[in-house]
N, C-alpha and C. Protein backbone atom coordinates (compact mmCIF):
# COMPACT_ATOMS: atom_id res chain seq x y z
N UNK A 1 55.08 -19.50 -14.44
CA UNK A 1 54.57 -20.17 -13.29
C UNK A 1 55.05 -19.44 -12.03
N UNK A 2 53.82 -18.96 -11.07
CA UNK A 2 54.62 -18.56 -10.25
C UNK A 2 54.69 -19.45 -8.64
N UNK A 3 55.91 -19.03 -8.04
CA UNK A 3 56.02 -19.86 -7.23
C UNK A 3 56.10 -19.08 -5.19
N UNK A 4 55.01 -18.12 -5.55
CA UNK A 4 54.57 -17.63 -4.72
C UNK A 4 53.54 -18.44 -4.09
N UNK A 5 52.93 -18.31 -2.57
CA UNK A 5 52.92 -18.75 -1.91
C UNK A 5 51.99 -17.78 -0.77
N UNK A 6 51.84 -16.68 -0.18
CA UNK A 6 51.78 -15.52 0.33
C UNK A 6 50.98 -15.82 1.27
N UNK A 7 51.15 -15.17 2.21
CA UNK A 7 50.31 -15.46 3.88
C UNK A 7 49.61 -14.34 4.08
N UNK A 8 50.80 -13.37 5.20
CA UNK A 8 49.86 -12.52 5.17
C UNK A 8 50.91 -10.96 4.16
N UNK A 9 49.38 -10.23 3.44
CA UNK A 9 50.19 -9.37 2.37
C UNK A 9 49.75 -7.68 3.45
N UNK A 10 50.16 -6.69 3.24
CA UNK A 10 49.66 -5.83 3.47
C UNK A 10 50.27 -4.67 2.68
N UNK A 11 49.17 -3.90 2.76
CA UNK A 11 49.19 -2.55 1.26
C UNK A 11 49.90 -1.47 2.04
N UNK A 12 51.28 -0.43 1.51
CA UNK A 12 52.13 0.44 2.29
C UNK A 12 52.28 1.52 0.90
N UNK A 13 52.79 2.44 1.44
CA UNK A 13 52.93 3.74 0.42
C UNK A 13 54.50 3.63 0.48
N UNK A 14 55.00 3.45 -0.96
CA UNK A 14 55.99 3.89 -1.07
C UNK A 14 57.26 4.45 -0.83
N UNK A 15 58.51 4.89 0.05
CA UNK A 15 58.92 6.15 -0.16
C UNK A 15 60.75 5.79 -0.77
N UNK A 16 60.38 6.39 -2.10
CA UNK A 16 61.21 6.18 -2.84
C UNK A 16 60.84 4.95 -4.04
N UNK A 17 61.19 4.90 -5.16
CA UNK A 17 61.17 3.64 -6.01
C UNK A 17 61.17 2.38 -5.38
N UNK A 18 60.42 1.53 -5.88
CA UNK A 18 60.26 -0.07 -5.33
C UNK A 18 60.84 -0.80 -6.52
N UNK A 19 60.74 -1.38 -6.49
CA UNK A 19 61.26 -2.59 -7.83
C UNK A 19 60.47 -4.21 -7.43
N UNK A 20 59.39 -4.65 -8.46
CA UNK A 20 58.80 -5.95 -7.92
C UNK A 20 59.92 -6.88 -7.66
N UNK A 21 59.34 -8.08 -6.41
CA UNK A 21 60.16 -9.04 -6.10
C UNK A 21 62.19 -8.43 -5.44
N UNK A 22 61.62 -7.35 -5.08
CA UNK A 22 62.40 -7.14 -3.68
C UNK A 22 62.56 -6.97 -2.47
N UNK A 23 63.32 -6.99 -1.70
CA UNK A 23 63.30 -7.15 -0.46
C UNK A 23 63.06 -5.49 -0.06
N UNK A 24 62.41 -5.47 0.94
CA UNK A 24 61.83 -4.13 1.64
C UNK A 24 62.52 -3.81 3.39
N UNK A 25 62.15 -2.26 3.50
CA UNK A 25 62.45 -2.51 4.92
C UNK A 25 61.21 -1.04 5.27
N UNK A 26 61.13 -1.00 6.81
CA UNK A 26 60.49 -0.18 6.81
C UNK A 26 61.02 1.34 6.28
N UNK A 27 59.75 1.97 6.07
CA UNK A 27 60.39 3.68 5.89
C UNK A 27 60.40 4.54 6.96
N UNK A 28 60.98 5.86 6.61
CA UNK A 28 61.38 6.79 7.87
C UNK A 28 60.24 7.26 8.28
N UNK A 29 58.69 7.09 7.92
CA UNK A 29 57.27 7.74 9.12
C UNK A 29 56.56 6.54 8.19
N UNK A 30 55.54 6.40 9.60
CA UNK A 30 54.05 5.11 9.71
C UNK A 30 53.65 4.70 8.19
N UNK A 31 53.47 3.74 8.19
CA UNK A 31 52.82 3.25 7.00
C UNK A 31 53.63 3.61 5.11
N UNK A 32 54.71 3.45 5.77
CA UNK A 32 56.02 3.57 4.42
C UNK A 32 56.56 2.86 4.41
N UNK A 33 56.82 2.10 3.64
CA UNK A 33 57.78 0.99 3.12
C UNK A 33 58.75 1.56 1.94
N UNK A 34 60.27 1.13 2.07
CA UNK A 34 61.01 1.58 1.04
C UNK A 34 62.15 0.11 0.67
N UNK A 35 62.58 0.04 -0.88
CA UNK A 35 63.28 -0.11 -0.94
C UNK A 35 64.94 -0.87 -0.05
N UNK A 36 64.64 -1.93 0.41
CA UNK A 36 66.35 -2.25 1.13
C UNK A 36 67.43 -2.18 0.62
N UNK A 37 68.18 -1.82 1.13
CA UNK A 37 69.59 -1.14 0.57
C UNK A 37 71.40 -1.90 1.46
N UNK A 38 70.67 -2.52 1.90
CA UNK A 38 71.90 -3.04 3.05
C UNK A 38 71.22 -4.32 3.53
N UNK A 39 71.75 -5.39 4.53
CA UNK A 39 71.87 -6.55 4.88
C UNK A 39 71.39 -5.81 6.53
N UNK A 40 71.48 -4.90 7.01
CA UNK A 40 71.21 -4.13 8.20
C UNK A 40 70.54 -3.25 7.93
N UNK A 41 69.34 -3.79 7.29
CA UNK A 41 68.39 -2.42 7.16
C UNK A 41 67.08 -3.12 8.20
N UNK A 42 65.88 -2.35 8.68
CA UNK A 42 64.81 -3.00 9.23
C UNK A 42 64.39 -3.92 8.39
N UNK A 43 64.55 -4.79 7.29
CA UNK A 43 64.06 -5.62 6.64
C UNK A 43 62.94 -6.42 7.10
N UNK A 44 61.69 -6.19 6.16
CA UNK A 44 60.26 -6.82 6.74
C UNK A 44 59.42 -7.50 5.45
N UNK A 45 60.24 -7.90 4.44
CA UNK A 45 59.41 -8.38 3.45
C UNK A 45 59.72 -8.24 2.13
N UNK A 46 59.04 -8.79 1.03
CA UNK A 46 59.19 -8.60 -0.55
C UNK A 46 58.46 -8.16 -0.86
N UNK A 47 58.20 -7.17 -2.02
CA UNK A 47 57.65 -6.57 -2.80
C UNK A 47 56.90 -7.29 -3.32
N UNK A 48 55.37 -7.18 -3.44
CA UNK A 48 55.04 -7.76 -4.60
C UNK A 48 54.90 -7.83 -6.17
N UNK A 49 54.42 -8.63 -7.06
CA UNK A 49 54.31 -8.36 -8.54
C UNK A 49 54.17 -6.94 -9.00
N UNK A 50 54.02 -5.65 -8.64
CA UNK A 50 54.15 -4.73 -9.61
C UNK A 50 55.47 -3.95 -8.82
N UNK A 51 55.98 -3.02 -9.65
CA UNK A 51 57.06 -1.86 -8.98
C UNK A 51 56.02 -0.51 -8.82
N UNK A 52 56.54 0.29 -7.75
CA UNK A 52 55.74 1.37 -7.39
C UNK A 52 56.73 2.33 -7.43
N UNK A 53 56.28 3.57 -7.78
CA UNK A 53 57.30 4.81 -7.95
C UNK A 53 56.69 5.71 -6.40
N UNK A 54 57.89 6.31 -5.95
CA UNK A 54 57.18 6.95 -4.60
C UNK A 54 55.96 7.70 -4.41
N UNK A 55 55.43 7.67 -3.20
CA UNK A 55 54.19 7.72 -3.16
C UNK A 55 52.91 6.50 -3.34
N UNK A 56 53.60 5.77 -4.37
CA UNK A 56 52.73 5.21 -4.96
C UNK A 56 52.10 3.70 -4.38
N UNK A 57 51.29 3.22 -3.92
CA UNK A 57 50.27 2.07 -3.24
C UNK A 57 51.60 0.71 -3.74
N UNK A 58 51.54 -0.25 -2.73
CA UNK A 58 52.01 -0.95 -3.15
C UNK A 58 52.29 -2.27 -2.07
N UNK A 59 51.86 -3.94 -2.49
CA UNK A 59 51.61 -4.76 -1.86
C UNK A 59 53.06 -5.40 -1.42
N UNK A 60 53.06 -5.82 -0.44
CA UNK A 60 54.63 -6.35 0.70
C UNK A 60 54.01 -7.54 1.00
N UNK A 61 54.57 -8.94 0.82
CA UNK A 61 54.60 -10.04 1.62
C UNK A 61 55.18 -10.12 2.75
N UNK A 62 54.64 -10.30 3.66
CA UNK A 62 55.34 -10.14 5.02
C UNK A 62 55.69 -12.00 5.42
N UNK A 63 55.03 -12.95 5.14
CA UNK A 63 54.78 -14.21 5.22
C UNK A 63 54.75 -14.83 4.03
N UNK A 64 54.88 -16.76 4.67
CA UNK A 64 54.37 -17.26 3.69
C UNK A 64 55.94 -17.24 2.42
N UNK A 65 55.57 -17.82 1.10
CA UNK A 65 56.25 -18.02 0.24
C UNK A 65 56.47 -16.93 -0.99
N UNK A 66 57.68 -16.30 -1.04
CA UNK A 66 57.32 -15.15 -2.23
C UNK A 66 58.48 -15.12 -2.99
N UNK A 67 57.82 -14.61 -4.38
CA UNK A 67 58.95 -14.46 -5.02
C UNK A 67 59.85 -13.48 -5.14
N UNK A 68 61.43 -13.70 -5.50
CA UNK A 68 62.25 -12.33 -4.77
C UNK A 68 63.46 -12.67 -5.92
N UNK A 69 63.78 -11.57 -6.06
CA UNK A 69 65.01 -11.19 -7.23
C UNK A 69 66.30 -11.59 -6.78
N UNK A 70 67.53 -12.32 -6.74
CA UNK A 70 68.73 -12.72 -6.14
C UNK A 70 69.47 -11.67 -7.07
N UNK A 71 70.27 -11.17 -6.11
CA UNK A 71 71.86 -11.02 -6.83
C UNK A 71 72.93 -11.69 -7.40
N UNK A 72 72.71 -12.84 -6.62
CA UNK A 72 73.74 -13.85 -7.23
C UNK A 72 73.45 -15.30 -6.91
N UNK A 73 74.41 -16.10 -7.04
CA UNK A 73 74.03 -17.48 -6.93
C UNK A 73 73.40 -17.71 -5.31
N UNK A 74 72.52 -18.50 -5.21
CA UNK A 74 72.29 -18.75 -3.94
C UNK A 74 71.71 -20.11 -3.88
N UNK A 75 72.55 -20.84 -2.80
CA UNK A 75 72.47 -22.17 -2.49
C UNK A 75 70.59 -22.39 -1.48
N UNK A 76 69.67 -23.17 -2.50
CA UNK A 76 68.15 -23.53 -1.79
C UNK A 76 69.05 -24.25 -0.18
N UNK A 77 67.80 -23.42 0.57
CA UNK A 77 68.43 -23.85 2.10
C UNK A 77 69.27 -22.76 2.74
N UNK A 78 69.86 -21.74 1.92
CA UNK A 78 70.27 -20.98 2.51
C UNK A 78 69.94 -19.81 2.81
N UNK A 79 69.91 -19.18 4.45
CA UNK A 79 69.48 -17.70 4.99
C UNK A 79 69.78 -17.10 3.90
N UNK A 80 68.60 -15.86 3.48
CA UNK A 80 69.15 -14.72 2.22
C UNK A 80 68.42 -13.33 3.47
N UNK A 81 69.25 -12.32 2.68
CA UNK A 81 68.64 -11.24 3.02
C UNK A 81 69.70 -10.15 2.39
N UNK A 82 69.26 -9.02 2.05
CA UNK A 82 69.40 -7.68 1.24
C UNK A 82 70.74 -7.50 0.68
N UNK A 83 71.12 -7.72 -0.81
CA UNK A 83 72.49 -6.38 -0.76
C UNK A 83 71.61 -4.72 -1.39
N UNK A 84 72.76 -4.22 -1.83
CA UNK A 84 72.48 -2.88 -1.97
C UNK A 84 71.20 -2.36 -3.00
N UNK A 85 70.67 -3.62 -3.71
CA UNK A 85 69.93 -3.08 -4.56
C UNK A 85 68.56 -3.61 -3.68
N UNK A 86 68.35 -4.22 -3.13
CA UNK A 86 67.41 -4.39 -2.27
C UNK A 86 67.11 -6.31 -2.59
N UNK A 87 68.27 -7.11 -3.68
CA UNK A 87 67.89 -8.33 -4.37
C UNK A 87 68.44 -9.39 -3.07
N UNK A 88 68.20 -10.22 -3.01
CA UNK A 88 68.61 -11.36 -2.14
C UNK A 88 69.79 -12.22 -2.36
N UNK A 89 70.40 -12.08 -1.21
CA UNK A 89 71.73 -12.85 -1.09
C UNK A 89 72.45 -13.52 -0.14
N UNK A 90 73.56 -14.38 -0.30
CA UNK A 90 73.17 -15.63 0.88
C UNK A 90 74.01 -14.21 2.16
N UNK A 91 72.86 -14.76 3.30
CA UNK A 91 73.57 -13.96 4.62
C UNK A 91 74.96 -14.72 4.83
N UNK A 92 75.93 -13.73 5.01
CA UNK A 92 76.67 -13.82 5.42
C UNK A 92 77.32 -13.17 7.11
N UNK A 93 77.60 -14.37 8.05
CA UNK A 93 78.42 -13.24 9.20
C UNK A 93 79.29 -12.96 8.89
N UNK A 94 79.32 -11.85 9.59
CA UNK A 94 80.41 -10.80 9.90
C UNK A 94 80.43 -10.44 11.21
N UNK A 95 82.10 -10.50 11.59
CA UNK A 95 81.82 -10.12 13.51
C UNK A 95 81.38 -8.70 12.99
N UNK A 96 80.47 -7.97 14.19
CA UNK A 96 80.05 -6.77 14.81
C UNK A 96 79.19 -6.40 13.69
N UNK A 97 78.68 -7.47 13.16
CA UNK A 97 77.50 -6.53 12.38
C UNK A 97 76.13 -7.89 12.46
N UNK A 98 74.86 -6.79 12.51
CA UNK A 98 73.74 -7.40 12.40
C UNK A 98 73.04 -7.80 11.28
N UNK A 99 73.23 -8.61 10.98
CA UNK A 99 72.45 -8.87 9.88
C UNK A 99 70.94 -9.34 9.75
N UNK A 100 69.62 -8.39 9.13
CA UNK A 100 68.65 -9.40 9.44
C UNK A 100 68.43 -10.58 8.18
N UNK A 101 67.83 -11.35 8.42
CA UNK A 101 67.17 -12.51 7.45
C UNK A 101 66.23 -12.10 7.20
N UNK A 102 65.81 -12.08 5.81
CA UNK A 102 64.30 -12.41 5.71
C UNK A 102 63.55 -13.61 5.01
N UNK A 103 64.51 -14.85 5.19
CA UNK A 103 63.66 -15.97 4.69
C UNK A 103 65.41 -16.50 4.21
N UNK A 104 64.64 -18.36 4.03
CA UNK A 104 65.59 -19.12 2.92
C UNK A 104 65.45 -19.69 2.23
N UNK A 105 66.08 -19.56 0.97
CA UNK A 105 66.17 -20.00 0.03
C UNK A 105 65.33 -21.41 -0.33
N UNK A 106 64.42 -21.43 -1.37
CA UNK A 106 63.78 -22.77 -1.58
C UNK A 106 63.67 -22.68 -3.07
């Protein structure tokens, strides 16, 4: 059952491996999406249902309800956004660092 939801989706090229149902950020030139790797990355969305190898076409939820891979436990209700593998985890502050969100937990 899935418990997606999706608003608005839009189609980006790759750069580098994707993995479905992860968190994304933009890539280094127009119309690339890669992989998030940090809690301070441009973070803009989840991956959708398939994984894409670089280069390769591939759909981003930008909106709306999606499904997304956690790293670890995460309390429904709580801000998530990126650890290193690009999976969702509860934001945490930290003085002097930015963290973005990309959604919470439901």
């Amino acid at each position: 059952m899935s418990w997606s939801n999706p608003g608005l989706v839009k189609n980006w090229i790759a750069e580098g491996a994707i993995t479905k149902y992860r968190i994304v950020k933009l890539g280094t030139a127009d119309g690339r999406i890669a992989q998030a790797g940090a809690s301070t990355d441009a973070i803009v969305g989840v991956a959708a249902e398939l994984d894409a190898a670089d280069g390769e076409r591939i759909d981003v939820i930008h909106s709306g309800i999606a499904e997304v891979e956690f790293g670890g436990a995460v309390t429904r209700g709580a801000l998530v956004t990126a650890d290193a593998q690009g999976r969702a985890i509860t934001a945490a502050p930290v003085a002097g660092t930015n963290a973005r969100i990309v959604g919470t937990a439901i």
